[in-house]
N, C-alpha and C. Protein backbone atom coordinates (compact mmCIF):
# COMPACT_ATOMS: atom_id res chain seq x y z
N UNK A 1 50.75 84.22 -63.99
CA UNK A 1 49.31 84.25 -63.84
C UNK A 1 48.89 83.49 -62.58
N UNK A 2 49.18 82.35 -62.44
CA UNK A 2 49.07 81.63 -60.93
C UNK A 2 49.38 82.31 -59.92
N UNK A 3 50.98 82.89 -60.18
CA UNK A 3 51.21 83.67 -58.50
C UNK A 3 50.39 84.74 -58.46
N UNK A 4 49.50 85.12 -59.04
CA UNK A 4 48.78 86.46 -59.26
C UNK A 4 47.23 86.07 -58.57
N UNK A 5 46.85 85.07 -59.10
CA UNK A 5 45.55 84.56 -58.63
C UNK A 5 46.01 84.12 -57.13
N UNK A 6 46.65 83.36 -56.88
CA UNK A 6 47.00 83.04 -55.31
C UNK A 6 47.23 84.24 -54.66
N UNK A 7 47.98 85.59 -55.37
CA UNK A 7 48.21 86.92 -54.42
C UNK A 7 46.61 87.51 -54.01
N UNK A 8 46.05 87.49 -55.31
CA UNK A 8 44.59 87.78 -55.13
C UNK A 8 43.56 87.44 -53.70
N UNK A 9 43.79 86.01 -54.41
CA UNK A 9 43.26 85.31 -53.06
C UNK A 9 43.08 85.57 -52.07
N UNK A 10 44.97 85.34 -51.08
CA UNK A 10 45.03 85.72 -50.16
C UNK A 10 45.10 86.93 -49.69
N UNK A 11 44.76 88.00 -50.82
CA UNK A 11 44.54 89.47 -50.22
C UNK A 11 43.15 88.91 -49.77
N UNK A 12 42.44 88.66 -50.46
CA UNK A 12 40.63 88.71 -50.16
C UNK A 12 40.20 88.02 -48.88
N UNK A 13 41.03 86.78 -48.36
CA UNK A 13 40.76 85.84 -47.25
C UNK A 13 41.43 87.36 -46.10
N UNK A 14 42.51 87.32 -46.33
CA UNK A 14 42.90 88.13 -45.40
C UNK A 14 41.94 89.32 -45.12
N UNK A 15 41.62 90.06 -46.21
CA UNK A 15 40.30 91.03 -45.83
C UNK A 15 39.33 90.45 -45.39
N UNK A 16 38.66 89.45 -45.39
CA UNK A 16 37.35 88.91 -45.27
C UNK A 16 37.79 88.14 -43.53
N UNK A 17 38.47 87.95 -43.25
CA UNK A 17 39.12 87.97 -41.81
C UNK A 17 39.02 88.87 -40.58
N UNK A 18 40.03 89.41 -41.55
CA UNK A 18 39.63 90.79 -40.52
C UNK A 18 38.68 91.56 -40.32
N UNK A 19 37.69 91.85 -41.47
CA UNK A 19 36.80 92.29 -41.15
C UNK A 19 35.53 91.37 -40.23
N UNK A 20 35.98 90.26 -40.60
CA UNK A 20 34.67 89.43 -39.63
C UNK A 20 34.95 89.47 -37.99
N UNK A 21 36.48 89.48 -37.57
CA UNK A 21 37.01 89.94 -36.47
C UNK A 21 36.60 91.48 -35.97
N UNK A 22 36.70 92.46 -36.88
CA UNK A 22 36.24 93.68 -36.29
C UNK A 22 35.28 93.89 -35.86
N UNK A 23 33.87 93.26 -36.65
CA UNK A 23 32.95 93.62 -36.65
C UNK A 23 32.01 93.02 -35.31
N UNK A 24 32.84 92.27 -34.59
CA UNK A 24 32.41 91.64 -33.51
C UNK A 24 32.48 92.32 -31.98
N UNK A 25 31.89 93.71 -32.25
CA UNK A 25 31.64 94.75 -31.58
C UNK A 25 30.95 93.81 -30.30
N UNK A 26 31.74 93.56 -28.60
CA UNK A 26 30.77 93.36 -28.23
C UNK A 26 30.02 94.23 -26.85
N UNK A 27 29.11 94.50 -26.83
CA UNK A 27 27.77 95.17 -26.06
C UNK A 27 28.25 95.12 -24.50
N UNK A 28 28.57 95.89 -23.91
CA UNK A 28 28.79 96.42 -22.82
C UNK A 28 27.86 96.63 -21.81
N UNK A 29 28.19 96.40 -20.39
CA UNK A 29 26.65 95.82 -19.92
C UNK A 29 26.87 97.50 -19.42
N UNK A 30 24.93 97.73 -19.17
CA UNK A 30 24.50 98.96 -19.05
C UNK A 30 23.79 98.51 -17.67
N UNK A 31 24.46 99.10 -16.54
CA UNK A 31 23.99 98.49 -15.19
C UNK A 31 23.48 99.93 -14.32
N UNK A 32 22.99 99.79 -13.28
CA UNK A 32 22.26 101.11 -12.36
C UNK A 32 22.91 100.25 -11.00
N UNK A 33 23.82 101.23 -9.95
CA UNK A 33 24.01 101.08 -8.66
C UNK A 33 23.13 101.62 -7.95
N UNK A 34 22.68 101.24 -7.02
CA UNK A 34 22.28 101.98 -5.84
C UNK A 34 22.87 102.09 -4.61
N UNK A 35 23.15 103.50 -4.11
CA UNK A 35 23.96 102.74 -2.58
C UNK A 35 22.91 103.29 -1.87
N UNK A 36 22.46 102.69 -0.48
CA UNK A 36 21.77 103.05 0.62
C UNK A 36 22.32 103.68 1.85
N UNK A 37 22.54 104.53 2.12
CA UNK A 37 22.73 104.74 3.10
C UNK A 37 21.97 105.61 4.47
N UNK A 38 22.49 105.55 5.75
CA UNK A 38 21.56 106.02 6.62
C UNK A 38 21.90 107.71 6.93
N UNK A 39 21.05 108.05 8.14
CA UNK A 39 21.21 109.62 8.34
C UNK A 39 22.67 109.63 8.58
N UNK A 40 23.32 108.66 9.47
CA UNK A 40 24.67 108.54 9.98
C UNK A 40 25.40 108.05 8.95
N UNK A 41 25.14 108.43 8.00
CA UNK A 41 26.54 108.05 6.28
C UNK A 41 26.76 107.07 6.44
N UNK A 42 25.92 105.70 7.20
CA UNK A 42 26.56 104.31 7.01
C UNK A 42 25.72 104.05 6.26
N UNK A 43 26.45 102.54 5.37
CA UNK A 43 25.57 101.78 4.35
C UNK A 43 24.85 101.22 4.83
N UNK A 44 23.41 100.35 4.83
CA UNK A 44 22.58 99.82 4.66
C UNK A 44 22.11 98.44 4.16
N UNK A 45 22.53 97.57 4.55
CA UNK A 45 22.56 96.13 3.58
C UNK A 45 20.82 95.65 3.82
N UNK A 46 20.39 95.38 3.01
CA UNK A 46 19.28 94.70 3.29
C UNK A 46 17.87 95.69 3.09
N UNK A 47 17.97 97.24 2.40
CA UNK A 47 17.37 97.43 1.98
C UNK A 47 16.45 97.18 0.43
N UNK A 48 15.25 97.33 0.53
CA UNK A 48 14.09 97.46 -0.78
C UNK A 48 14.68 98.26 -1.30
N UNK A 49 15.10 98.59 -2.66
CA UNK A 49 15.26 99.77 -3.66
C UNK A 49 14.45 99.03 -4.80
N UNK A 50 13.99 99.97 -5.55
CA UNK A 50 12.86 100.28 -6.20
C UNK A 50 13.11 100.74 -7.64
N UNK A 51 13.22 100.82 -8.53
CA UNK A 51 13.57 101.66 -9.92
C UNK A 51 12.06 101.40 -10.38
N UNK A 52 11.64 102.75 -10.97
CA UNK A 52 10.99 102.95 -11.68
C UNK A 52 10.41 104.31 -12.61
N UNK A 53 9.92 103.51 -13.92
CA UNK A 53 10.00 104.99 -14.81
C UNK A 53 8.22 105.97 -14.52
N UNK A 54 8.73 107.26 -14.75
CA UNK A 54 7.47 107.93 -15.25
C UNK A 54 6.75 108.27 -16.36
N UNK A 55 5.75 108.24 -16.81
CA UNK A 55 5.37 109.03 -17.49
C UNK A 55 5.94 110.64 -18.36
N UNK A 56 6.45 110.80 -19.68
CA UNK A 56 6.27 112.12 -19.71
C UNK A 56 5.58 112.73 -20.57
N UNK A 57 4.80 111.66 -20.98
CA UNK A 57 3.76 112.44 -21.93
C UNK A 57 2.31 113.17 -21.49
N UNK A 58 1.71 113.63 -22.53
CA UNK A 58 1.03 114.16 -21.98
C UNK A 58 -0.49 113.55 -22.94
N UNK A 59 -1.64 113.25 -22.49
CA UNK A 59 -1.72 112.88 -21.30
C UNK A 59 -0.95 111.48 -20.93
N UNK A 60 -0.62 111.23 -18.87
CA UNK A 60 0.27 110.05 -19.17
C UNK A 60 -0.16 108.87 -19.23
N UNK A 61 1.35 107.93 -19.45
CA UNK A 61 0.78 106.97 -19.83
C UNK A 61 1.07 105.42 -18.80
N UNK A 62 0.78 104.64 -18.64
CA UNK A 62 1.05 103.76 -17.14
C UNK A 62 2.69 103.15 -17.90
N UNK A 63 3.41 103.38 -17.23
CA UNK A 63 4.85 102.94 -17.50
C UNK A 63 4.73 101.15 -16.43
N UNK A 64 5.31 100.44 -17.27
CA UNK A 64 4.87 99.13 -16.83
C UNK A 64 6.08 98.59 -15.89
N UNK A 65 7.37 99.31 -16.28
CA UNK A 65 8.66 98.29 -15.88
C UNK A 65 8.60 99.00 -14.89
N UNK A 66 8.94 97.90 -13.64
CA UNK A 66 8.97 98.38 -12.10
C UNK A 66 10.27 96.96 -11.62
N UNK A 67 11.19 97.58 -11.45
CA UNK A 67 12.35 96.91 -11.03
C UNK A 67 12.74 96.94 -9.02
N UNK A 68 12.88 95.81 -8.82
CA UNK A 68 13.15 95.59 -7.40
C UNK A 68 14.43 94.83 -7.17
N UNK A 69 15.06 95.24 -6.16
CA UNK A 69 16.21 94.18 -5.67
C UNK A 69 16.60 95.08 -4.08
N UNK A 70 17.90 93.56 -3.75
CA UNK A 70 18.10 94.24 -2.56
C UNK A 70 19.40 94.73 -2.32
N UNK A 71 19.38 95.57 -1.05
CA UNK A 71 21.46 95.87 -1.30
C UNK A 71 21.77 94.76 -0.41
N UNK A 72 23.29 94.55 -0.99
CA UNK A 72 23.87 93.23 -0.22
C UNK A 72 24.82 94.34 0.81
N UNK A 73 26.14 93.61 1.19
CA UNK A 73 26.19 94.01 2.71
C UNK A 73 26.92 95.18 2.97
N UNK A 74 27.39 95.50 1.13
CA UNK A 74 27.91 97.09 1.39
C UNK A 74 26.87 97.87 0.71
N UNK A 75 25.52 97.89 0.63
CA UNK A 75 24.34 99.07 0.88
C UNK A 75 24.26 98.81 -0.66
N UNK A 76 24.38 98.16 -1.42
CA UNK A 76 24.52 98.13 -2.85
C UNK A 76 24.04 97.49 -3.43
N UNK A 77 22.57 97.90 -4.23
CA UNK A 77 21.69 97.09 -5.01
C UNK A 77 22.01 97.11 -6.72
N UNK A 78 22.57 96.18 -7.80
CA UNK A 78 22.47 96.11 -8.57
C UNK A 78 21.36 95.93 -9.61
N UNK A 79 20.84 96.85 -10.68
CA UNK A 79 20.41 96.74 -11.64
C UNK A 79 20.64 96.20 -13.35
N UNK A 80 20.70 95.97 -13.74
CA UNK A 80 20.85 95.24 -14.91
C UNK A 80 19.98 95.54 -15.95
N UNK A 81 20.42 96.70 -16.82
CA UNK A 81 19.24 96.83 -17.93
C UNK A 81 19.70 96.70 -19.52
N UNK A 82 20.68 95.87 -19.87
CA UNK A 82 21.11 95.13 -21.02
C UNK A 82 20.12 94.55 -21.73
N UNK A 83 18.96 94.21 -21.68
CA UNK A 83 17.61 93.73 -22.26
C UNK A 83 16.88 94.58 -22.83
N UNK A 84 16.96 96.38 -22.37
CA UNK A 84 16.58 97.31 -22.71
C UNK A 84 16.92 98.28 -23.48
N UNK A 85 18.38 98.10 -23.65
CA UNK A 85 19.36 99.02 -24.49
C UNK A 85 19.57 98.35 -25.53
N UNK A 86 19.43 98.78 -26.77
CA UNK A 86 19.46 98.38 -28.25
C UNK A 86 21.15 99.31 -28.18
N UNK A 87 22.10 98.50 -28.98
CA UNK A 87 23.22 99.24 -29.89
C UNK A 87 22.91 100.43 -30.73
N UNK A 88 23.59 101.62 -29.95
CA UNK A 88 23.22 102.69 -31.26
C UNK A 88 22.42 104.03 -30.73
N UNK A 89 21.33 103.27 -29.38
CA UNK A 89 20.64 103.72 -28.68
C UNK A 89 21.47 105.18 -27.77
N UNK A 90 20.61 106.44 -27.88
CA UNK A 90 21.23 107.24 -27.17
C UNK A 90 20.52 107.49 -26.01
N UNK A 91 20.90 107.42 -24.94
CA UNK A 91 20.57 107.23 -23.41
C UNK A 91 19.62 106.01 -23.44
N UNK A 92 18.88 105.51 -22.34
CA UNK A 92 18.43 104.49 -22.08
C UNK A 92 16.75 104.97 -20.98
N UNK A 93 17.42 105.68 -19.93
CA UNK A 93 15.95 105.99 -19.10
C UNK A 93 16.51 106.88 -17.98
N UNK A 94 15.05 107.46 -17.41
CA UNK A 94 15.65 108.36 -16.47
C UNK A 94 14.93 107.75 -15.05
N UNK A 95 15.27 107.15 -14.07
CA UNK A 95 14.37 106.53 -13.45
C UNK A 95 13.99 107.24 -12.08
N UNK A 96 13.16 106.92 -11.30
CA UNK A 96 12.89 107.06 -9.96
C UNK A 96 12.91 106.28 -9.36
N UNK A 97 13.58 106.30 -7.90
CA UNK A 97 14.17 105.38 -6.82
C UNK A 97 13.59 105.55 -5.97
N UNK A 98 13.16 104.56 -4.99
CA UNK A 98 12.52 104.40 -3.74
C UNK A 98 13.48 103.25 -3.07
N UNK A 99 14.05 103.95 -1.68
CA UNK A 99 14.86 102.91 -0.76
C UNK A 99 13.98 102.30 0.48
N UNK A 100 13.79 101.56 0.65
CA UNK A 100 13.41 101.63 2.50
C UNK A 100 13.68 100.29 2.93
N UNK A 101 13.86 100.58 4.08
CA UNK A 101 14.34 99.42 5.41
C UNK A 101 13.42 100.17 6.65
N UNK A 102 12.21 98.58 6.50
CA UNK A 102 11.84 98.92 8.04
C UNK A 102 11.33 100.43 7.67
N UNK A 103 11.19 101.41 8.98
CA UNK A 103 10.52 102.88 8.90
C UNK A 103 11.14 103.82 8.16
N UNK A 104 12.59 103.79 7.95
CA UNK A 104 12.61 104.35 7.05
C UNK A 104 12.62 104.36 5.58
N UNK A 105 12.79 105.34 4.66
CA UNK A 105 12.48 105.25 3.48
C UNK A 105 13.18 106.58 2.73
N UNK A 106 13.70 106.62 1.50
CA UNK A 106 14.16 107.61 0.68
C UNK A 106 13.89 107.61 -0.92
N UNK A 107 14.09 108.68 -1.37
CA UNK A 107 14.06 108.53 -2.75
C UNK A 107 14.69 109.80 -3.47
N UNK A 108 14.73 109.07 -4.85
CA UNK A 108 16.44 110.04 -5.35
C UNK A 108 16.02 109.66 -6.92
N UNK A 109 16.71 109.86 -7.71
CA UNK A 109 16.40 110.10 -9.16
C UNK A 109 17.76 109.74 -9.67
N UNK A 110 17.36 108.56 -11.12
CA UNK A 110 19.09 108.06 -11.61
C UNK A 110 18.63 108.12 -13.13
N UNK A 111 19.90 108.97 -13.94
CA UNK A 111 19.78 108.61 -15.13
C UNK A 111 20.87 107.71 -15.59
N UNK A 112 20.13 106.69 -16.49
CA UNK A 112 20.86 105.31 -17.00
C UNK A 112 21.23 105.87 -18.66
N UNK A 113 22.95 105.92 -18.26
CA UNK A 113 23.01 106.15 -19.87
C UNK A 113 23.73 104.74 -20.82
N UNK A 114 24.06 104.53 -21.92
CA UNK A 114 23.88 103.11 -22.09
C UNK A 114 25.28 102.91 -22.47
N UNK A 115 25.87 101.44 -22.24
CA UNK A 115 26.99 101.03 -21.76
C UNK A 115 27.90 101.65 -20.68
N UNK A 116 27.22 101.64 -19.93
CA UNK A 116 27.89 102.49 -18.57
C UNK A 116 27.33 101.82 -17.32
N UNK A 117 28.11 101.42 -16.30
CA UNK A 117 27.80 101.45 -14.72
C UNK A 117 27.17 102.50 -13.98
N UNK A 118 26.09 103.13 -13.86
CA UNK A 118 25.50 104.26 -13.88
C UNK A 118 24.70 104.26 -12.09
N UNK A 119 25.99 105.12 -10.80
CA UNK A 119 25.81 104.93 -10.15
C UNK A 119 24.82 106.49 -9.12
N UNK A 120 23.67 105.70 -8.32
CA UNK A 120 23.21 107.24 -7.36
C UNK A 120 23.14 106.37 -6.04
N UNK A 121 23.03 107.33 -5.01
CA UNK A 121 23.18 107.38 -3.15
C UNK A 121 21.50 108.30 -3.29
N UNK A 122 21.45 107.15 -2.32
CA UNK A 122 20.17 107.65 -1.62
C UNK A 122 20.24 106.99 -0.22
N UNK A 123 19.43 108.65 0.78
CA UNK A 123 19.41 108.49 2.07
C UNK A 123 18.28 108.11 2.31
N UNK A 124 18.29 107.23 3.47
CA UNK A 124 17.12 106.63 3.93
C UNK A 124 16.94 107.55 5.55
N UNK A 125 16.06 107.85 5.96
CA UNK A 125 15.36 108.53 7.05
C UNK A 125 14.29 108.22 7.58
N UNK A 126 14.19 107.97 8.86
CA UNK A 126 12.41 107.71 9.32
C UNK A 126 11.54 108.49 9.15
């Protein structure tokens, strides 16, 4: 009867283990690249890029999140939208991009799907 209750036991610790180990699913960052580049296919460091959502309802409605950063020295602006993506969530947003440096300026369209590095190129032109 003892070795039976101790087998018990340590079946149950051992389940109650592992499952607290499994369940420690963790959240994968859900990021947006931008690369900049010019008419001449070079990168761009030091451009404005821009993310932002639209409206698709009808009638619309003022979409509030307006995201800014800059590219560092290989044309490449990081986004970060882990604050916005719930677990479970299917896709995340479809955004609109605005680049510019100085006179010129571009824009391009990125969909962010969630736990993913989710990269678009946009040309900049005067």
């Amino acid at each position: 009867m003892k070795n039976y209750i101790i087998f018990a036991l340590t079946i149950v610790l051992t389940g109650f283990i592992g499952f607290s180990f499994s369940s420690c699913d963790k959240k994968i960052d859900t990021t947006a690249k931008i690369m900049v580049r010019d008419t001449s296919n070079s990168y761009v460091s030091g451009a404005r890029v821009i993310l932002y959502g639209t409206s698709t309802t009808i009638p619309q409605q003022a979409v509030e999140r307006r995201d800014t950063a800059y590219t560092n020295s290989s044309g490449i602006a990081i986004f970060n939208y882990n604050d916005i993506y719930q677990t479970g969530q299917a896709g995340v947003a479809v955004l609109d991009i605005i680049a510019s440096k100085g006179d010129q300026e571009g824009e391009g369209i990125i969909k962010i799907e969630e736990e993913e590095s989710n990269v678009a190129t946009v040309f900049i032109q005067p």
